[in-house]
Each structure stands twice: as structure tokens, then as C-alpha cells.
C-alpha atoms as a PDB file:
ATOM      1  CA  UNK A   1     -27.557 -16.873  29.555  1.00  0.00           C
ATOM      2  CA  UNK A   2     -27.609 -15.945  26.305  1.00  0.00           C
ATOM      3  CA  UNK A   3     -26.972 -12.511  26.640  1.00  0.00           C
ATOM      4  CA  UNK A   4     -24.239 -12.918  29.213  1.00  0.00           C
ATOM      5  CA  UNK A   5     -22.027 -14.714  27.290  1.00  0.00           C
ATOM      6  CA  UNK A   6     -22.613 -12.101  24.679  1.00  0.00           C
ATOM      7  CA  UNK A   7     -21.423  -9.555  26.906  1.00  0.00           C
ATOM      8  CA  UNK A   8     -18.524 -11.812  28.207  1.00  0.00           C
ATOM      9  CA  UNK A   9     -17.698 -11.883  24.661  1.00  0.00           C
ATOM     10  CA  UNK A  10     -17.687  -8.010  24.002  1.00  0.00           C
ATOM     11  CA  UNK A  11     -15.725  -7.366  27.052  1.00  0.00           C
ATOM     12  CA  UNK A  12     -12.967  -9.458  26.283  1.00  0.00           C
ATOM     13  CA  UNK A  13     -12.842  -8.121  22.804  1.00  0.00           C
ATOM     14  CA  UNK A  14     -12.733  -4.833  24.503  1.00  0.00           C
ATOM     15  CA  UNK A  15      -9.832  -5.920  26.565  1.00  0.00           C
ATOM     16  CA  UNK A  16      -7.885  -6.964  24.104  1.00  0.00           C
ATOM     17  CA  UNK A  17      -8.175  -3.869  21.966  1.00  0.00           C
ATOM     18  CA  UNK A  18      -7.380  -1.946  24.586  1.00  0.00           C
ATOM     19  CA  UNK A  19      -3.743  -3.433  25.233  1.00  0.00           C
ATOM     20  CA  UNK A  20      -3.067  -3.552  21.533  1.00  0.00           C
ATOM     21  CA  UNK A  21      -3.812   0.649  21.378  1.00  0.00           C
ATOM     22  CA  UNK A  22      -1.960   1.033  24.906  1.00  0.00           C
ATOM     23  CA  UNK A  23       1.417  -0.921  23.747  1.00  0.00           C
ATOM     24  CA  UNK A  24       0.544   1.624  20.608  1.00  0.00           C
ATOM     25  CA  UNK A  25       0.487   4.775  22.688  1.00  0.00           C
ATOM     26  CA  UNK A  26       3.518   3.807  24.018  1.00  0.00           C
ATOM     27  CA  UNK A  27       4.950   3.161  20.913  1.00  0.00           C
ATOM     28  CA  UNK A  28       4.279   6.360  19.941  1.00  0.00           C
ATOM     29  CA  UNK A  29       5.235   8.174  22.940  1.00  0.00           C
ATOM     30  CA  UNK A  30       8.785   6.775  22.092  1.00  0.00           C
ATOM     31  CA  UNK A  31       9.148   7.446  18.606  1.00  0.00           C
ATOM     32  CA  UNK A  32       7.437  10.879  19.147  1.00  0.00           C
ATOM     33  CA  UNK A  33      10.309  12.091  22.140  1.00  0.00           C
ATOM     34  CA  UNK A  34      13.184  11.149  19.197  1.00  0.00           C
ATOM     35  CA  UNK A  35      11.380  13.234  16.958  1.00  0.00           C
ATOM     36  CA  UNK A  36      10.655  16.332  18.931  1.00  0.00           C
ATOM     37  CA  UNK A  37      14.194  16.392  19.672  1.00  0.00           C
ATOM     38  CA  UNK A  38      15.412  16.053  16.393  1.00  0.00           C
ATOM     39  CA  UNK A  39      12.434  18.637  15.407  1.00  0.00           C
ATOM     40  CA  UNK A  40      13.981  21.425  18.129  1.00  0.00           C
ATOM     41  CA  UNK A  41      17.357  20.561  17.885  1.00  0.00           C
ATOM     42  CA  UNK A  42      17.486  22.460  13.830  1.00  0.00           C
ATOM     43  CA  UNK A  43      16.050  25.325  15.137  1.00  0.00           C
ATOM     44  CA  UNK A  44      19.225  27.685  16.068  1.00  0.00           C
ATOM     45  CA  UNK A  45      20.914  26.084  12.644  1.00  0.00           C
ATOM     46  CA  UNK A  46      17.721  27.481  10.692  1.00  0.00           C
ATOM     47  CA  UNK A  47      17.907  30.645  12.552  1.00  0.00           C
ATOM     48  CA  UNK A  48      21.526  31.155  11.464  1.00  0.00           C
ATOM     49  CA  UNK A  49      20.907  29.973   8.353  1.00  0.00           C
ATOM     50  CA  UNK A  50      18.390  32.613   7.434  1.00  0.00           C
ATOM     51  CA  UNK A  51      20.576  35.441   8.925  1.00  0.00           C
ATOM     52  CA  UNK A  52      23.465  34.614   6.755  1.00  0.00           C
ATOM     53  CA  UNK A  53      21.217  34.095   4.020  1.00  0.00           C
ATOM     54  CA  UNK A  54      19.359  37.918   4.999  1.00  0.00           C
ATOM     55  CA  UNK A  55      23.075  39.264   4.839  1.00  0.00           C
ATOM     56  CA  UNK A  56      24.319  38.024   2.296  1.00  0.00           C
ATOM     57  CA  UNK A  57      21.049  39.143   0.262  1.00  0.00           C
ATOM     58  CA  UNK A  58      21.495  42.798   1.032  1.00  0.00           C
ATOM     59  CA  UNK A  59      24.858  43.097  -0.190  1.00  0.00           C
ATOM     60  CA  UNK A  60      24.576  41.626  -3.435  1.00  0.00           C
ATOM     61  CA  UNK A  61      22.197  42.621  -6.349  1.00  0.00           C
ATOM     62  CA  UNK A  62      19.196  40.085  -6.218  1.00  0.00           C
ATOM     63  CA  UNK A  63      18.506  40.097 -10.116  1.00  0.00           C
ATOM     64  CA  UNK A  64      21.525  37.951 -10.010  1.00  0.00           C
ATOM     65  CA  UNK A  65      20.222  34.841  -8.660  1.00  0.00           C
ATOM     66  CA  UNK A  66      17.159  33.483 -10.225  1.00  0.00           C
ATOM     67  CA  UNK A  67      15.834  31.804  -7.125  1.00  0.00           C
ATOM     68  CA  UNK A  68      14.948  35.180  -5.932  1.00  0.00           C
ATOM     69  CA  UNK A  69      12.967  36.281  -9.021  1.00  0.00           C
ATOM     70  CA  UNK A  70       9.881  35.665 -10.415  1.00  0.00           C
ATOM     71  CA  UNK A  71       9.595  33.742 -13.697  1.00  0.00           C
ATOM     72  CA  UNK A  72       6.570  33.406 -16.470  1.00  0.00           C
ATOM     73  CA  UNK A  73       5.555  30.019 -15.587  1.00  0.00           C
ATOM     74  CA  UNK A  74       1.916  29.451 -15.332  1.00  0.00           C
ATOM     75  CA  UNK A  75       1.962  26.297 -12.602  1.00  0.00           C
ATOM     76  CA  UNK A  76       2.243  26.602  -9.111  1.00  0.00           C
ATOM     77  CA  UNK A  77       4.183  23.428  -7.156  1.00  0.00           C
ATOM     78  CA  UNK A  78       3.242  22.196  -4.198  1.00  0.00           C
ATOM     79  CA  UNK A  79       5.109  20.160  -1.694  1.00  0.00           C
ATOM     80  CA  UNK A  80       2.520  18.184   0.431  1.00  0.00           C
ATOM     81  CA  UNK A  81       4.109  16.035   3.701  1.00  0.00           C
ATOM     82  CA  UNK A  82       1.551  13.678   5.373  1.00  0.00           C
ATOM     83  CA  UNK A  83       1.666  10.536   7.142  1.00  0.00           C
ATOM     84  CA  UNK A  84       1.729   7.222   5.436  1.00  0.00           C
ATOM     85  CA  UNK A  85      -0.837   5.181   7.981  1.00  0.00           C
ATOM     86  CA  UNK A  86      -3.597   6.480   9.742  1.00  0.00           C
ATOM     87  CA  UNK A  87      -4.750   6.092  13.591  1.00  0.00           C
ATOM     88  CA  UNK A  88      -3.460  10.148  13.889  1.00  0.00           C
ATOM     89  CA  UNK A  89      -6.546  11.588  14.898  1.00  0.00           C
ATOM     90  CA  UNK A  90      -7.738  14.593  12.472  1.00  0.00           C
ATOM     91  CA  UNK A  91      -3.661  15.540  11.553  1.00  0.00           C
ATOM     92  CA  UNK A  92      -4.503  14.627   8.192  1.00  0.00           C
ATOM     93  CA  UNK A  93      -8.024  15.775   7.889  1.00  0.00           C
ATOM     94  CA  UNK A  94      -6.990  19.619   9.155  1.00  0.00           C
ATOM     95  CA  UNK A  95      -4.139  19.261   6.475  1.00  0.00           C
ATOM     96  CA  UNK A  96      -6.335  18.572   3.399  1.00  0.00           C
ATOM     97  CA  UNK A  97      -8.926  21.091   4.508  1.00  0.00           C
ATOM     98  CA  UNK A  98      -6.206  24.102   4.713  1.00  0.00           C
ATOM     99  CA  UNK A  99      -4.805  22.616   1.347  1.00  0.00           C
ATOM    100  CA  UNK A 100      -8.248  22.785   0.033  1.00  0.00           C
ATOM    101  CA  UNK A 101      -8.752  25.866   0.956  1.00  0.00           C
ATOM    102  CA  UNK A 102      -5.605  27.048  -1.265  1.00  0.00           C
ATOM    103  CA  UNK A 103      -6.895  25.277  -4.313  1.00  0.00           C
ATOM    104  CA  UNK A 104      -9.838  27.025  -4.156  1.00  0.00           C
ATOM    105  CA  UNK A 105      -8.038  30.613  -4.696  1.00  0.00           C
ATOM    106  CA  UNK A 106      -5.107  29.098  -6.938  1.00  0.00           C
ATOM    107  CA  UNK A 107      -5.117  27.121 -10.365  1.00  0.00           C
ATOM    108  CA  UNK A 108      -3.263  25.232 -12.318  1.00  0.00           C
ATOM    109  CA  UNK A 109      -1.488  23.266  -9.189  1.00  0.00           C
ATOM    110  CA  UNK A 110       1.340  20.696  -9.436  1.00  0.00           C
ATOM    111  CA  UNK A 111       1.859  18.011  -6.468  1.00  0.00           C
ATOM    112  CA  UNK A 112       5.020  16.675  -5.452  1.00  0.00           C
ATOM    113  CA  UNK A 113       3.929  14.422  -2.094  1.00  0.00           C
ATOM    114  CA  UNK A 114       5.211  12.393   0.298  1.00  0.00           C
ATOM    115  CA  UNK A 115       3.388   9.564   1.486  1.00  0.00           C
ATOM    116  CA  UNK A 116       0.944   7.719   1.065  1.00  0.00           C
ATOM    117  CA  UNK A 117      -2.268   9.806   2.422  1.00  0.00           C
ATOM    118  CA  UNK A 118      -1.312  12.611   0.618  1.00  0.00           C
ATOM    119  CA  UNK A 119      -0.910  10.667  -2.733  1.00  0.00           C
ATOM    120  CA  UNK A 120      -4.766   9.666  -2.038  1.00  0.00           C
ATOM    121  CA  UNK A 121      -5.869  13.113  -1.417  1.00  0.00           C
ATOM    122  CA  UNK A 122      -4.095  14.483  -4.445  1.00  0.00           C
ATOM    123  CA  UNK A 123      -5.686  11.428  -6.776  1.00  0.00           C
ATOM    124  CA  UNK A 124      -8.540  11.664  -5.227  1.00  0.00           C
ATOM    125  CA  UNK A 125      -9.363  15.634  -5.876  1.00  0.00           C
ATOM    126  CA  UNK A 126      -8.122  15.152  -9.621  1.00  0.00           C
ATOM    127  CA  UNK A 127      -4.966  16.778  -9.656  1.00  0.00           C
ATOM    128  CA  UNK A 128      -1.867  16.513 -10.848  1.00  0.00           C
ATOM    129  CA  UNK A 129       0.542  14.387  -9.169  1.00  0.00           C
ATOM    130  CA  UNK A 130       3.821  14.773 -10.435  1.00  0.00           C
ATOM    131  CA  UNK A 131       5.433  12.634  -8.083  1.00  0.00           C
ATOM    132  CA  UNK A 132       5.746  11.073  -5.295  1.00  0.00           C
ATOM    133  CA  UNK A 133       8.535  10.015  -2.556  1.00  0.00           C
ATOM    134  CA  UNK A 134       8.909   7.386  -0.425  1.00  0.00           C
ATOM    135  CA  UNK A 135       8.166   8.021   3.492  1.00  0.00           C
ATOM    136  CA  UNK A 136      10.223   6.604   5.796  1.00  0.00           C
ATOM    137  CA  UNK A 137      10.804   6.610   9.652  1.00  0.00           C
ATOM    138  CA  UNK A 138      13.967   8.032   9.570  1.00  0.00           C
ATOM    139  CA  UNK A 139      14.030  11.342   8.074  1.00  0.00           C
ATOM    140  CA  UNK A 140      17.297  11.623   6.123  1.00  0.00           C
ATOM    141  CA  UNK A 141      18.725  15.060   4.780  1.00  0.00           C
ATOM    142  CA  UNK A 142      19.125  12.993   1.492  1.00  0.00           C
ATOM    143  CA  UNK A 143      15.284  13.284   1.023  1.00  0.00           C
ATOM    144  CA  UNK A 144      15.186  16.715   1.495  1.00  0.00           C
ATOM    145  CA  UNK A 145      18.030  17.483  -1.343  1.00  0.00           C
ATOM    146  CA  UNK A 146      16.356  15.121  -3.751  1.00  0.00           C
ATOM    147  CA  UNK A 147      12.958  16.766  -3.225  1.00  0.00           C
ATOM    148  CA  UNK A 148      14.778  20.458  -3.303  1.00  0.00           C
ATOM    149  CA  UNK A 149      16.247  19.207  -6.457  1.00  0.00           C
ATOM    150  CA  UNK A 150      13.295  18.060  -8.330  1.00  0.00           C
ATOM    151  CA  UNK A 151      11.395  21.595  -7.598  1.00  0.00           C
ATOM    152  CA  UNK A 152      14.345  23.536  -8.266  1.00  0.00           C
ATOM    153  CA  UNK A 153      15.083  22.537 -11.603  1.00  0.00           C
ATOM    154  CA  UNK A 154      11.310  22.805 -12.477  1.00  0.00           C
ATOM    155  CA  UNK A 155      10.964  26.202 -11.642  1.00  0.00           C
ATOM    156  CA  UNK A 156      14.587  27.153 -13.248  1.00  0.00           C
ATOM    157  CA  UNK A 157      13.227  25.607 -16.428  1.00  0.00           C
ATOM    158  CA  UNK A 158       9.964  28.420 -15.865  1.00  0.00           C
ATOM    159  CA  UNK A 159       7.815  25.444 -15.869  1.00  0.00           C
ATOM    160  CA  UNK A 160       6.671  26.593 -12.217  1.00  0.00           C
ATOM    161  CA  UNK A 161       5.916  30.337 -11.361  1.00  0.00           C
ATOM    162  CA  UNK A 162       6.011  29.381  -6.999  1.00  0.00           C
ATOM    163  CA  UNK A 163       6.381  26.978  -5.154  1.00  0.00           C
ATOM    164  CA  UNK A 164       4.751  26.153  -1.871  1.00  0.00           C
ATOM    165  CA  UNK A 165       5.406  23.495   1.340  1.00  0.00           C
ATOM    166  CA  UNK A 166       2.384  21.937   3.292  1.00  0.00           C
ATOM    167  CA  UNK A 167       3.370  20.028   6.374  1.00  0.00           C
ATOM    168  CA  UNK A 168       1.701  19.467   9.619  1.00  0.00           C
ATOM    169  CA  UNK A 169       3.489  21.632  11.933  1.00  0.00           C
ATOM    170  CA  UNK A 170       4.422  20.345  15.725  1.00  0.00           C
ATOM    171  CA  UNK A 171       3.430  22.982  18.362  1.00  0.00           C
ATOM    172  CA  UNK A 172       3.344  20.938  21.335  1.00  0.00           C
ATOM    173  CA  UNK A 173       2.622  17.784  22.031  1.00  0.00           C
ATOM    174  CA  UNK A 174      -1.428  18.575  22.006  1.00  0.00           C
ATOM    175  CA  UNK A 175      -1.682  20.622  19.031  1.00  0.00           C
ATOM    176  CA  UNK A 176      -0.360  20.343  15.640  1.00  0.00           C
ATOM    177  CA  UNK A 177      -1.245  22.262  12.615  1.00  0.00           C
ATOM    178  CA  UNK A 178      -1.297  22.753   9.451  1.00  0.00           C
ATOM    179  CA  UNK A 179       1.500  25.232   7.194  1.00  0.00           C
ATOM    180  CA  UNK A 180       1.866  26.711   4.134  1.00  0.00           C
ATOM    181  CA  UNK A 181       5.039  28.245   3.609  1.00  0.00           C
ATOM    182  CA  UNK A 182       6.265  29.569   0.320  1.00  0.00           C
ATOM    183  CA  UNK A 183       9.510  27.734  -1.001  1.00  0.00           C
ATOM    184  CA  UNK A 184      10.212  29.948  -4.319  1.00  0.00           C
ATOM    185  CA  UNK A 185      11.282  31.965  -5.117  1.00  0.00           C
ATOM    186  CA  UNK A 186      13.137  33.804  -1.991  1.00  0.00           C
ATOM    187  CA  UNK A 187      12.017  36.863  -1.206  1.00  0.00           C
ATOM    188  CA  UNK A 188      13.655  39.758   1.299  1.00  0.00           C
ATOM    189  CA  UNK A 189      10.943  40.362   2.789  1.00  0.00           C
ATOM    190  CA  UNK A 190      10.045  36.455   3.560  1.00  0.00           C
ATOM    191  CA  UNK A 191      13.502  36.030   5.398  1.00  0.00           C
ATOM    192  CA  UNK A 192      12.512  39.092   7.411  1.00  0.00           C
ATOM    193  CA  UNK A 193       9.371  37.403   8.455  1.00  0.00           C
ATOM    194  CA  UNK A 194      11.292  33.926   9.436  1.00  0.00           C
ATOM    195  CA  UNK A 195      14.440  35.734  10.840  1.00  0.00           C
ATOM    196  CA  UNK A 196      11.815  37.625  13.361  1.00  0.00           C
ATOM    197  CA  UNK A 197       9.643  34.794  14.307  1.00  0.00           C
ATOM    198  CA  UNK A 198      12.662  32.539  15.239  1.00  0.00           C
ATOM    199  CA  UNK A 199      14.149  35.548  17.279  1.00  0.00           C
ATOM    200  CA  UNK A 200      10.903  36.468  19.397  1.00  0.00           C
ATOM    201  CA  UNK A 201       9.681  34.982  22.116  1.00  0.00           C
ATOM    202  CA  UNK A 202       8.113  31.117  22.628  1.00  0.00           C
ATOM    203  CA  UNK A 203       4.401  31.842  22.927  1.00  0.00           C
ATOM    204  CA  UNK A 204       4.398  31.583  19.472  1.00  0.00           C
ATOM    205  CA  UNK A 205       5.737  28.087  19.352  1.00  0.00           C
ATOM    206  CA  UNK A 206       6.144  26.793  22.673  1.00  0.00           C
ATOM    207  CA  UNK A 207       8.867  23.966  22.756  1.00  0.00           C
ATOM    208  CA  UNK A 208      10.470  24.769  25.956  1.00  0.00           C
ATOM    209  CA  UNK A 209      14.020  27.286  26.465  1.00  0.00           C
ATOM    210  CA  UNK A 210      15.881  27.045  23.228  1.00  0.00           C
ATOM    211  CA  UNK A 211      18.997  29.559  22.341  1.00  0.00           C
ATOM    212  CA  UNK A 212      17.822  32.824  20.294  1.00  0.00           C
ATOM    213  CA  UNK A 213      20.673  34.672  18.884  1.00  0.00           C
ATOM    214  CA  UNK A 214      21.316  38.412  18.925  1.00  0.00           C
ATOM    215  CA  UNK A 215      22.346  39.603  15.849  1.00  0.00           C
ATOM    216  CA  UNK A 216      21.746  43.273  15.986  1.00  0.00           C
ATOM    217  CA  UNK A 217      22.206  45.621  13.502  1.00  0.00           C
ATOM    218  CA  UNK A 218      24.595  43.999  11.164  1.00  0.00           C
ATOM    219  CA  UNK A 219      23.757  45.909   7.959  1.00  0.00           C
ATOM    220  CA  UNK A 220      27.174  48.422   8.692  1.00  0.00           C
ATOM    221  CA  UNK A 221      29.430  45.588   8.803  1.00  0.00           C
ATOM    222  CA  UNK A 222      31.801  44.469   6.603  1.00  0.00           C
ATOM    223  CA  UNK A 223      32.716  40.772   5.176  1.00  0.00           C
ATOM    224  CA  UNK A 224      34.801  39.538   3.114  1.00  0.00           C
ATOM    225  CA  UNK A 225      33.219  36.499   1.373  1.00  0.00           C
ATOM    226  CA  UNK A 226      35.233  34.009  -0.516  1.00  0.00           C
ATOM    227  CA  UNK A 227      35.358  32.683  -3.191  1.00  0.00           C
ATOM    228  CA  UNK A 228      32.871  35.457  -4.101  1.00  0.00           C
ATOM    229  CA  UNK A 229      29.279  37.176  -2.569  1.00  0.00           C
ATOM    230  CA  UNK A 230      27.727  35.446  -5.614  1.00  0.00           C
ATOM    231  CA  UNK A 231      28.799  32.003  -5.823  1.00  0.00           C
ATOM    232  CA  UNK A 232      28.336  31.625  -1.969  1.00  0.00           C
ATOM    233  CA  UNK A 233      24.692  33.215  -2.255  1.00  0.00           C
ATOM    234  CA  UNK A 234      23.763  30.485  -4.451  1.00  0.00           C
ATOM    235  CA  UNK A 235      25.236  28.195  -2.120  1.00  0.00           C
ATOM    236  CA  UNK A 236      23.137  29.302   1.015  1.00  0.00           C
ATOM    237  CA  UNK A 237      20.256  29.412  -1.249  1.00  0.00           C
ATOM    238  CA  UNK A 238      20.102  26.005  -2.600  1.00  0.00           C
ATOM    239  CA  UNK A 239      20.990  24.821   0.937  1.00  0.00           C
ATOM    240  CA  UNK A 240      18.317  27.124   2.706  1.00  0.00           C
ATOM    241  CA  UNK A 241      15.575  25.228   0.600  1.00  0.00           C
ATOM    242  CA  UNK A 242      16.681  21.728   1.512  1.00  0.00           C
ATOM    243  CA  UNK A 243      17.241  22.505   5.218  1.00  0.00           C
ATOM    244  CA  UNK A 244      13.950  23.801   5.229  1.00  0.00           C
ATOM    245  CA  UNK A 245      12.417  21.095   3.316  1.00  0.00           C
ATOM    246  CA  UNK A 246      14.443  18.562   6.143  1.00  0.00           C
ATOM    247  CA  UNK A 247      13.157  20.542   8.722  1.00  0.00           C
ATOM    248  CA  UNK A 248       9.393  20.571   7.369  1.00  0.00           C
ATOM    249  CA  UNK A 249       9.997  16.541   7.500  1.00  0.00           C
ATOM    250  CA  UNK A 250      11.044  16.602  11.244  1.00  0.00           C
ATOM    251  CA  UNK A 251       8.129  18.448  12.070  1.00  0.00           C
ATOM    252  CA  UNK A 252       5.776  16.215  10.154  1.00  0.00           C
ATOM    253  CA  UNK A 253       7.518  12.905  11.670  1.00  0.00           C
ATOM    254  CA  UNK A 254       6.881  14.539  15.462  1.00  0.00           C
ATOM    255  CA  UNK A 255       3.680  15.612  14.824  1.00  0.00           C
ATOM    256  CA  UNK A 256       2.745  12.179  13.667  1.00  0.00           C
ATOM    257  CA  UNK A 257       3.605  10.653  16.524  1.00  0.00           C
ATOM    258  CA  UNK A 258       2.487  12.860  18.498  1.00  0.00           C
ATOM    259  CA  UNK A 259      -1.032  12.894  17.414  1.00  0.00           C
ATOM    260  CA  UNK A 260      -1.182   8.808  17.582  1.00  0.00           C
ATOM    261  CA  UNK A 261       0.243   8.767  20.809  1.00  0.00           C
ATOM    262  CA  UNK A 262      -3.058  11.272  21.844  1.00  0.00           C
ATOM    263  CA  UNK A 263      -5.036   9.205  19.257  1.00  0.00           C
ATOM    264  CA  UNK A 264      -4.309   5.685  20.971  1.00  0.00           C
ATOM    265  CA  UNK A 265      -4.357   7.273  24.369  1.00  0.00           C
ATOM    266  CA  UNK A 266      -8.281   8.613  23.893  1.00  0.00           C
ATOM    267  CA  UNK A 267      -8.894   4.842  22.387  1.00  0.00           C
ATOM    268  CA  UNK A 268      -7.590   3.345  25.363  1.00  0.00           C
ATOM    269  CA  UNK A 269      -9.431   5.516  27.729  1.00  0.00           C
ATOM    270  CA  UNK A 270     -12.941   4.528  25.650  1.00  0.00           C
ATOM    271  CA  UNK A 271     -12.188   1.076  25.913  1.00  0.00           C
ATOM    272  CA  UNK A 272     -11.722   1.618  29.432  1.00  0.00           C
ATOM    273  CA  UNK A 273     -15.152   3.367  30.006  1.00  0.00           C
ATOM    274  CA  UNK A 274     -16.764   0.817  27.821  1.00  0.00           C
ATOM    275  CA  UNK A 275     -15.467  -2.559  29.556  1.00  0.00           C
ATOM    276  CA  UNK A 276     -17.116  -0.251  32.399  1.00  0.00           C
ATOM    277  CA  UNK A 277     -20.644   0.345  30.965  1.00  0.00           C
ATOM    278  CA  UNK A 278     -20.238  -2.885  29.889  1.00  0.00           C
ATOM    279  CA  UNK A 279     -19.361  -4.987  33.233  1.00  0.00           C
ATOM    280  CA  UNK A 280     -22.058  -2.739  34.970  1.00  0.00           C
ATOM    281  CA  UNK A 281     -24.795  -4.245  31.810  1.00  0.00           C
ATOM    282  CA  UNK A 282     -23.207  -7.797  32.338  1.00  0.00           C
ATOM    283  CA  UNK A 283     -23.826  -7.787  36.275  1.00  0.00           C
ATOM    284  CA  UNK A 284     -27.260  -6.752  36.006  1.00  0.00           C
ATOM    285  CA  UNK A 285     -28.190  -9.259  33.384  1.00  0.00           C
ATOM    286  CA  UNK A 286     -26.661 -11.643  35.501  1.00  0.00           C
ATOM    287  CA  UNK A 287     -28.728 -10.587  38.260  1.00  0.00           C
ATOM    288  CA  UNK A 288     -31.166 -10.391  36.652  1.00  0.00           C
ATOM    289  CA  UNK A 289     -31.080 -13.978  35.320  1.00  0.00           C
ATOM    290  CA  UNK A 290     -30.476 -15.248  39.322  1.00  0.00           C
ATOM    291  CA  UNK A 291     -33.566 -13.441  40.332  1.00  0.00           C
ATOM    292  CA  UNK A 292     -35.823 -14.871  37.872  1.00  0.00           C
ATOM    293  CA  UNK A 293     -34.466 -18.629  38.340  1.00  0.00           C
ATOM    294  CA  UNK A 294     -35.091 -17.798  42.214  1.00  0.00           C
ATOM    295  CA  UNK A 295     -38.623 -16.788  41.357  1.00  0.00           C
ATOM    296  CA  UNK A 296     -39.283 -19.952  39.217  1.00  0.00           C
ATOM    297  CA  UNK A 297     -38.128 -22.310  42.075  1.00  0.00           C
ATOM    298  CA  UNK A 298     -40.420 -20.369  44.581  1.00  0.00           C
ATOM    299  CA  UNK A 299     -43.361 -20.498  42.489  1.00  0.00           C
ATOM    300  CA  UNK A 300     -43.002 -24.141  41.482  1.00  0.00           C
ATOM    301  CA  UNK A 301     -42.317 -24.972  45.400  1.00  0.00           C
ATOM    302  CA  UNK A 302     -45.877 -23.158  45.912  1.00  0.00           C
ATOM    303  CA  UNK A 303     -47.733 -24.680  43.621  1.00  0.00           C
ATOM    304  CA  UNK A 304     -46.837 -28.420  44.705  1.00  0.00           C
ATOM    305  CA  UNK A 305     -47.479 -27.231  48.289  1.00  0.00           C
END
């Protein structure tokens, strides 16, 4: 009997596990549907963003602004966005691998994370960490400016040559993955890139119908910008690289969530097929156990006969 109330034991356990990762999943699932939409909903505002920010860039000289040139600094910032708490499957894992495969082909790196797995990695690998931001639940565009502030002035001063944005970026709901997008300085030929991808089609980033803008051929047209082309460049500019710092945090927030919610769902399932394996275990050591106590009586009733 031993061994059955061992396996009473485990099963139970089991059970209980298995509602605390299913009231988890749905958790999750919650949290993950707020984000998504908060994720998709910045995409036409990015998308018009960097098409005012492509216009305005061809009609004034870039040497101008010194977020679109190259400086002499030796460093090279990077922005790293991971998750604070674990149970997200490999979201984290497939980030540090891509991140150290950049390491590998560039030196002299400078972190700027946010939260608390990243910190870990960065400490743990040996580099520098030059600082680190509180992660919250609720992503707040006040984040994003403080962050864009902190880099900024860093790479004004020349103390960093580029700087770079890692973030876990949500696909769908069953696959996230890892980015590396280049922060600074802005290049032409970077907004091209972006102002193409968010114009073409949705098999590169399937998120259901979302608006896509035709803009055309706007290179003939004329504006007339106010209070001048240059001041309002360095507007967009220094807004461009919070919005897409706030957007990299919506994306890391969703796919968070979403990879727990498939994380806890895959837990619940094993526990499911365990309490299984393990009832089937439990019934024939029980069985077993009846069958030999039958045997005992039989034989004993024999012998006395």
C-alpha cells in the first residue's frame, strides 16, 4: 500500500500544479490580448511617422542634424528589452543567443537594459552595464523618452559611435523573435527599409488587416514647414527614436505574454498526460495489490484444508 499512497500523493500534487499553470494561462491570455492591441494599434502612427521623417530628410541637408551622422566614438550602445520573470518558454534564451551572436562580431559594447533577465545576462557575460530601467506592466511613453534621452545625449557627447535595440519581436501569437534594429544614427537608406516593410503586404508580419497608406511619389511636392525644415527635423527625429523605443516595449510586453500563455498551456497539457500515466500506474498497483491479498487467502484456505 505503500506505493499507492505514493502515487495518490504524486497525483494530487500533479493536480494542483496543473490549476495553478491553467489560472496562469489564462492570466496570460488576458494580459497578452491588451498587449497585442496596444502592439498593432502604433503601427499606422509609425508608418506615418517614418514618411514624414523620409520627407522631411530629402529636403534638407543631412550634415545638419547630428543624429544622422556618424561620430568618432569608439563604443557601441545597446538597448536590450527582456522580461523580468521567467515561465516564457525559450523568449529569452533565443534573445541572448542572437545578442551573442552580435558580440561576437562587435567590441567594446555598452548595455542600457530593461529588466531584470537581461541585467543577468549582461552581468553575467562581463559586460558593461551602464544602466538599467525599471520594467513595468504598463508600458508608458515616459519610459521610452527617458531611455531615448539617456542614449541620445551619450552619443551627442561622441561617447557612442551606434546605437542598437534588441527586443523580442511579436509575430503572432506562436512565434516571437528576436530584433536588432539600429537606433543611431538615422540613416536614408534605413527609413527606406522601414517605410517599405510597413507598406507591403502581411506575410511578413501577420497581425491580421491593418490600414497601409499610399503615399506615392511625394518627392515633387512642395511644403511649407514652419517654424523651419530644420528645427522640425530635429523634432521628428528625437520623437522617431522614442516612438520606436515605445513601440519596441509593446512588442516585448505582447510577446511576453504571449509566450507564457503557450508556456503554461504546454505545462498544463503535461500535467494532464502525467495524472494519466500516472492513474493508469496507480490502478495497476492497486490491482495488483488485490490480486496478491486474493492469492494469500486462497493459499492459506488450502493449506488448513
Amino acid at each position: 500500500m505503500a506505493n499507492t499512497r505514493e502515487l495518490r500523493r504524486r497525483i494530487r500534487s500533479i493536480k494542483n500544479t496543473s490549476q495553478i499553470t491553467k489560472a496562469m494561462q489564462m492570466v496570460a491570455a488576458t494580459k497578452m490580448r491588451r498587449a497585442q492591441v496596444q502592439a498593432e494599434s502604433g503601427d499606422p502612427y509609425a508608418q506615418t511617422l517614418n514618411e514624414s521623417l523620409k520627407r522631411l530628410t530629402s529636403a534638407v541637408d543631412p550634415t545638419l542634424n547630428p543624429l544622422l551622422q556618424e561620430n568618432e566614438g569608439k563604443d557601441i550602445g545597446v538597448i536590450v528589452l527582456s522580461t523580468d520573470k521567467g515561465l516564457v518558454g525559450a523568449l529569452n534564451t533565443n534573445l541572448f543567443r542572437q545578442l551573442l551572436a552580435f558580440q561576437l562580431r562587435v567590441v567594446n559594447l555598452r548595455f542600457y537594459t530593461i529588466g531584470k533577465k537581461g541585467r543577468q545576462f549582461v552581468v553575467k557575460i562581463g559586460k558593461e552595464l551602464v544602466a538599467d530601467f525599471e520594467s513595468s506592466d504598463t508600458v508608458t511613453f515616459r519610459q521610452s523618452k527617458l531611455l531615448a534621452r539617456t542614449v541620445k545625449d551619450s552619443f551627442l557627447k561622441g561617447e557612442l559611435k551606434e546605437v542598437y535595440l534588441v527586443y523580442p519581436d511579436f509575430i503572432s501569437t506562436l512565434r516571437q523573435e528576436p530584433r536588432i534594429e539600429k537606433l543611431l544614427p538615422i540613416s536614408a537608406d534605413a527609413l527606406e527599409i522601414e517605410t517599405g516593410l510597413t507598406n507591403s503586404d502581411t506575410t511578413t508580419k501577420p497581425r491580421g488587416t491593418r490600414d497601409t497608406f499610399d503615399t506615392g511619389d511625394t518627392s515633387s511636392n512642395e511644403f511649407l514647414f514652419e517654424p523651419s525644415t530644420s528645427e522640425l527635423l530635429d523634432f521628428i527625429l528625437n520623437h522617431s527614436i522614442e516612438t520606436k523605443i515605445y513601440k519596441a516595449l509593446l512588442e516585448t510586453k505582447a510577446s511576453e505574454h504571449s509566450a507564457r500563455m503557450i508556456a503554461m498551456k504546454n505545462a498544463t497539457d503535461n500535467a494532464k498526460d502525467l495524472v494519466e500515466d500516472l492513474t493508469l500506474s496507480y490502478n495497476q498497483t492497486r490491482q495488483q495489490a488485490i490480486t496478491n491479498e486474493l492469492l494469500e487467502i486462497t493459499t492459506a484456505q488450502a493449506a488448513l484444508e
